[in-house]
Every structure is written in C-alpha cells, then in structure tokens.
Protein backbone atom coordinates (compact mmCIF):
# COMPACT_ATOMS: atom_id res chain seq x y z
CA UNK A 1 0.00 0.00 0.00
CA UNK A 2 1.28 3.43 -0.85
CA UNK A 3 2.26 6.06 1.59
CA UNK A 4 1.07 9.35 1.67
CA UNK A 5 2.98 10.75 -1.30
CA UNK A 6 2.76 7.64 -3.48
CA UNK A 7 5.94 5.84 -2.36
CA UNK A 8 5.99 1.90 -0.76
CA UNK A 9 8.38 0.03 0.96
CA UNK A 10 10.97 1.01 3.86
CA UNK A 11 14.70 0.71 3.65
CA UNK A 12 16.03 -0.92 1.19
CA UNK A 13 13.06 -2.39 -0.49
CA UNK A 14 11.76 1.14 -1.04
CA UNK A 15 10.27 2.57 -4.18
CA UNK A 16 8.14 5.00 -5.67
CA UNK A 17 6.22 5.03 -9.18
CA UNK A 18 7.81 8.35 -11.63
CA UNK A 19 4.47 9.75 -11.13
CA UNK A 20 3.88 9.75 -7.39
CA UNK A 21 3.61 12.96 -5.61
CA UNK A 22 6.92 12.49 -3.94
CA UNK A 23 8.64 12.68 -6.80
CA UNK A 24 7.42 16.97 -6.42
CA UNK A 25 9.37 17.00 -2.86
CA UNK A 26 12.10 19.10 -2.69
CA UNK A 27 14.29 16.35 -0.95
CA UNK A 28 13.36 13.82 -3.59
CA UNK A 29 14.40 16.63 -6.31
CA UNK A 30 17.35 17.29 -4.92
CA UNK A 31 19.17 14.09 -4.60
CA UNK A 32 17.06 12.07 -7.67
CA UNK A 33 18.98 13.92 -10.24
CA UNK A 34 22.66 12.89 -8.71
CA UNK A 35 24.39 9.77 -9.50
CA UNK A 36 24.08 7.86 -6.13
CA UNK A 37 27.89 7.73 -5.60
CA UNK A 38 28.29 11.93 -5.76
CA UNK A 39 26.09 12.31 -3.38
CA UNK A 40 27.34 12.94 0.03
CA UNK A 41 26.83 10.66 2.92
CA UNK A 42 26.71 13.91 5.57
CA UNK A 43 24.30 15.82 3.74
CA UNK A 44 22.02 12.90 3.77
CA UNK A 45 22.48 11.83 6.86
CA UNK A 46 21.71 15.74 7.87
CA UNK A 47 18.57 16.10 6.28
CA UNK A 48 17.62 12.39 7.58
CA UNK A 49 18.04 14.20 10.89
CA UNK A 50 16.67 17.27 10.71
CA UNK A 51 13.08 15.52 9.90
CA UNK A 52 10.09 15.27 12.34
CA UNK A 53 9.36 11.70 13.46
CA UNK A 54 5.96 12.29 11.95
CA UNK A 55 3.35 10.42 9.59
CA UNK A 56 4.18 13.13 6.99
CA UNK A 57 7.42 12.76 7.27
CA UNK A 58 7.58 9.57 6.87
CA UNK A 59 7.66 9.36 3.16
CA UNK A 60 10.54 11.42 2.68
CA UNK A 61 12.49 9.67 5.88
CA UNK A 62 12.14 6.30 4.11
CA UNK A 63 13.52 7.80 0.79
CA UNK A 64 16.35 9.41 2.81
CA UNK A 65 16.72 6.23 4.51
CA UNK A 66 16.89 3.92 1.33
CA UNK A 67 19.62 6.25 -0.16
CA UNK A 68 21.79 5.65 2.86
CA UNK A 69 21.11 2.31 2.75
CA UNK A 70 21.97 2.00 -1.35
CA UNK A 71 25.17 4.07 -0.79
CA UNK A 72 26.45 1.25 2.07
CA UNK A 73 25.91 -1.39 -0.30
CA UNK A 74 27.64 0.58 -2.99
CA UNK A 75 30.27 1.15 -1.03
C-alpha cells in the first residue's frame, strides 16, 4: 500500500512510481537527479536528521533512509 505521497516500501526495499507525488518533494528533487555515488553521505544523513518523526514525514524519511542504505551497499 502506498504512503502518503505515493511511495511503498521502507529501507532498502523502497520505491516510488515516476508519477507519485513524492517525486514533487524538494528532498526527492534534490538528490534524484545525482548519480548515487556523488552524493554525500553527511548531507544525507543531515537532512535524515533534521526531519520530524511524523506520519508526513515519513515518506521522505524512508527515501532518505533507502539512499543511505543504497550508498552502504555501494560502497
């Protein structure tokens, strides 16, 4: 079932459909047009922490969350 902006999934089974309203975020804009491995690990991990534990939050804290996870792997 999707979340509130469209997405599904948590960690690293996370992922959105290109037309989901998440995809209009500002987060998501800012890091879905970098190549995983330029983005930075602190800046991530900044915004990841500078987000309410909230149900509308939640969304973008799972997409934050998956990235970090990706970038491990990748690693």
């Amino acid at each position: 079932m999707p979340d509130a902006l469209g997405a599904n999934g948590n960690g690293q089974y996370w992922y959105t459909d290109p037309n989901s309203a998440i995809t209009d975020h500002p987060i998501y804009q800012t890091y879905s047009v970098q190549a995983i491995g330029a983005i930075d690990m602190n800046t991530i991990t900044t915004d990841l922490n500078a987000m309410v534990g909230s149900a509308e939050s939640s969304p973008i804290v799972n997409y934050l969350w998956w990235l970090i996870q990706v970038k491990k792997e990748a690693a």
